[in-house]
Protein backbone atom coordinates (compact mmCIF):
# COMPACT_ATOMS: atom_id res chain seq x y z
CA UNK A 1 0.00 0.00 0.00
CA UNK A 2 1.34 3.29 -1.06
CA UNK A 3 1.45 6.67 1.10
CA UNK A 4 0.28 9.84 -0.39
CA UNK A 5 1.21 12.91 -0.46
CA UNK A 6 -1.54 14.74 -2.27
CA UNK A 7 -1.35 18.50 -3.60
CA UNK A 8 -4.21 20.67 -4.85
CA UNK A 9 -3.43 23.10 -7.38
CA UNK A 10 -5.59 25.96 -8.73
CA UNK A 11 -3.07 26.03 -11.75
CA UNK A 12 -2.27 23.40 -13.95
CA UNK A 13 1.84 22.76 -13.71
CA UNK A 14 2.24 22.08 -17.20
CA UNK A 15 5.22 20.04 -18.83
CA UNK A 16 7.20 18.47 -16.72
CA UNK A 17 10.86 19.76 -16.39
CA UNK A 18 13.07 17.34 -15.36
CA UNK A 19 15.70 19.87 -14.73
CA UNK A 20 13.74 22.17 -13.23
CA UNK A 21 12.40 19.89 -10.37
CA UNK A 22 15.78 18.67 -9.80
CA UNK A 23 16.98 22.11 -9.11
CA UNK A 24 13.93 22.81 -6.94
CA UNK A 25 14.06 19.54 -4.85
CA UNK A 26 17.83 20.56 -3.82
CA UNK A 27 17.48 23.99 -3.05
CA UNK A 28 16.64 23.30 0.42
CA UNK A 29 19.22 22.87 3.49
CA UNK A 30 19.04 19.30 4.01
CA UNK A 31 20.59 18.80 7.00
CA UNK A 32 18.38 20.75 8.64
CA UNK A 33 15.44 19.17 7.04
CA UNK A 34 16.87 15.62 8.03
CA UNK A 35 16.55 16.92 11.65
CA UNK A 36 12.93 18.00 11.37
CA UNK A 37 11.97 14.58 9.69
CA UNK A 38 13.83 12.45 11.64
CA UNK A 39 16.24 11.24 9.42
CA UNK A 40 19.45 10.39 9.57
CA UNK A 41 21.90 12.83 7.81
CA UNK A 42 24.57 10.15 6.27
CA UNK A 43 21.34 9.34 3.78
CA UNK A 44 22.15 13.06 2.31
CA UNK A 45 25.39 12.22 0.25
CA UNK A 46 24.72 8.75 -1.20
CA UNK A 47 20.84 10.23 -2.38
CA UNK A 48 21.61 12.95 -4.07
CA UNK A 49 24.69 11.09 -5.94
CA UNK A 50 22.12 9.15 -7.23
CA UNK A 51 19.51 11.58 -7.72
CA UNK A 52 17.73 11.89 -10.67
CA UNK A 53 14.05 13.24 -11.89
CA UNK A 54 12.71 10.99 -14.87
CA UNK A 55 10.20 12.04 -17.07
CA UNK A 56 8.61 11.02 -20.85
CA UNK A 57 9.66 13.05 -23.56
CA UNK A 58 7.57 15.62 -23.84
CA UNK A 59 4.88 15.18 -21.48
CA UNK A 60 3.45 12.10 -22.75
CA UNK A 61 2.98 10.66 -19.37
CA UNK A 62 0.87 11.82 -16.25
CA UNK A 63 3.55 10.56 -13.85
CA UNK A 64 7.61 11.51 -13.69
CA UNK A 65 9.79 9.93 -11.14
CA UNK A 66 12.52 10.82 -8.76
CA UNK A 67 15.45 8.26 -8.37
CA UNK A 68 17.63 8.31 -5.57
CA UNK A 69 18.53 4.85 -4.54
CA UNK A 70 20.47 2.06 -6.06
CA UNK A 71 19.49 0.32 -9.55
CA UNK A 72 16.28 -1.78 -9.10
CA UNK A 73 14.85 -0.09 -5.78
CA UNK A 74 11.49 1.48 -5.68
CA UNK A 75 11.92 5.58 -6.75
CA UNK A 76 9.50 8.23 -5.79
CA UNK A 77 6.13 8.13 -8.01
CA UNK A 78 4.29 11.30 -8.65
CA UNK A 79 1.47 11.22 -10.50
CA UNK A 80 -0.34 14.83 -12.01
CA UNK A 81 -4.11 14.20 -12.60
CA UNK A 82 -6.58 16.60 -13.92
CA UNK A 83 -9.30 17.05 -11.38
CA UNK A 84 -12.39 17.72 -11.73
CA UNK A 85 -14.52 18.31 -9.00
CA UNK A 86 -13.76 15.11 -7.92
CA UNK A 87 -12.82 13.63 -4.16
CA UNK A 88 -15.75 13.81 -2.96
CA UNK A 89 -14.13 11.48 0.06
CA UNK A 90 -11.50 14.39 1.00
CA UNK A 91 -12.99 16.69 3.33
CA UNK A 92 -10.33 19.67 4.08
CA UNK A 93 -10.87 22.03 6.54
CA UNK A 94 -13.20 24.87 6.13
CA UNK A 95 -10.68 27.41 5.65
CA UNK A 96 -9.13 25.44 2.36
CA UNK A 97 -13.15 24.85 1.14
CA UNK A 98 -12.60 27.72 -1.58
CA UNK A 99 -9.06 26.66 -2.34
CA UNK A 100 -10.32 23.37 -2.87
CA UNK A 101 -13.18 24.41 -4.94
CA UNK A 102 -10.98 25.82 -7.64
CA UNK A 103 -8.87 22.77 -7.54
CA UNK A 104 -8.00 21.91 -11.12
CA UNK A 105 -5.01 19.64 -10.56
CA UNK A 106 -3.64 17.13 -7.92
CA UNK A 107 -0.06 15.85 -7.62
CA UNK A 108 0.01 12.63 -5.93
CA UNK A 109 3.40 11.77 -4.41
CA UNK A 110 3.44 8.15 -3.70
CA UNK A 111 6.44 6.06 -1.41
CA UNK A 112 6.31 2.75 -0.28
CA UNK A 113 6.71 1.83 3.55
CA UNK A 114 10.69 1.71 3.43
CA UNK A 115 10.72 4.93 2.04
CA UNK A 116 9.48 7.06 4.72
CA UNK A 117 12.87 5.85 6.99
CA UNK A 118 15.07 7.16 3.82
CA UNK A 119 15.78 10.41 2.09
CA UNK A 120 12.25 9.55 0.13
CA UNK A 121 10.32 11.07 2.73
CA UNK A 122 12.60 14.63 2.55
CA UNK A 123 12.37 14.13 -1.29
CA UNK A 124 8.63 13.48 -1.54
CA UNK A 125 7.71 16.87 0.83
CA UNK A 126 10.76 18.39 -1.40
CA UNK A 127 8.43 17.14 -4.62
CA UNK A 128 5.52 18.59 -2.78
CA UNK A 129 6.84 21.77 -2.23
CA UNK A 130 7.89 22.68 -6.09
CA UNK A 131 4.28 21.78 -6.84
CA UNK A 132 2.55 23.99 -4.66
CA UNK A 133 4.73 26.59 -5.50
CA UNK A 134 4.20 26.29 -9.36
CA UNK A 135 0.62 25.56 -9.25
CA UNK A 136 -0.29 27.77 -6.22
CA UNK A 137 -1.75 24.61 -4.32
CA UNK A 138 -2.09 23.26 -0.76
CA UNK A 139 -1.32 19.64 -0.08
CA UNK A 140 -2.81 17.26 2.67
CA UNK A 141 0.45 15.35 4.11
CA UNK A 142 1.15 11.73 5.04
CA UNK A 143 -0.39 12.04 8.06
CA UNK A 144 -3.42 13.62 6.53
CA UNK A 145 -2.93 17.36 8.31
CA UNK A 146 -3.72 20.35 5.50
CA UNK A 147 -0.70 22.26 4.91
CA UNK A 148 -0.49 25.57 2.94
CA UNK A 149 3.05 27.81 1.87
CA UNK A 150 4.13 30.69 3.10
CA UNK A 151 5.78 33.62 1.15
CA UNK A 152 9.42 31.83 2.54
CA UNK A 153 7.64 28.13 1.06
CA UNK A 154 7.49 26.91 4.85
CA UNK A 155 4.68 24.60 5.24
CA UNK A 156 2.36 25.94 7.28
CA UNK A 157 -0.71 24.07 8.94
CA UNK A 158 -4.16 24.89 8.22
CA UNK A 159 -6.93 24.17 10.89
CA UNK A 160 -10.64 24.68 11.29
């Protein structure tokens, strides 16, 4: 069973960039970010010398990757779906109803089990942070709180 990291955007985020999500996922300090999670920081170097974001060639699938572990291992899976009024089991809090309501795109971030003891966790919220940003979204996390950006792209919870 997967866990999701879901993010609501009011704009679509286009093509995928490779390049340009790579950039974004490792602008952040991770050390620090390794504390927050929990994570131990000897996972920093041997990720990101593997790291990679994979895409199709020119859009032609609704899903890119992000590898960052050895040859065969499960990467990161994000999926971009158009959305259309849809979810009707996903009840955010009040304050996100009209956020929601203009919803025309959700990212799902998917990672197996393993991957929320690894640098997949860091990565995935990393993943879920460029996608807010570019499609001025609000995601609901792993552990299904309602999170929202700030003008610094801090997450920032969101309550009734």
């Amino acid at each position: 069973m997967p866990f999701v990291i879901r993010v609501f955007n009011s704009i679509p985020l286009g093509p995928i960039n490779p390049q340009e999500i790579l950039a974004a996922i490792t602008e952040s300090n991770y050390e620090t970010l390794c504390g927050q999670y929990g994570l131990d920081p000897a996972l920093i170097d041997p990720g990101l010398a593997r790291l990679s974001v994979l895409a199709a060639p020119k859009a032609e699938a609704p899903f890119f990757t992000v590898v960052y572990r050895t040859d065969g291992d499960r990467p990161i899976v994000i999926t971009v779906q158009d959305w259309e009024s849809g979810g009707s089991d996903i009840l955010p809090p009040k304050s996100l109803q009209e956020a929601f309501a203009a919803t025309v795109q959700v990212v799902r971030i998917e990672l197996a089990e393993d991957q929320l003891q690894d640098l997949g966790l860091l990565l995935a919220y990393e993943v879920a942070r460029w996608a807010a940003v570019q499609g001025k979204g609000f995601l609901q996390a792993l552990d299904g709180r309602w999170y929202r950006l700030n003008v610094y792209k801090a997450f920032l919870p969101v309550g009734e």
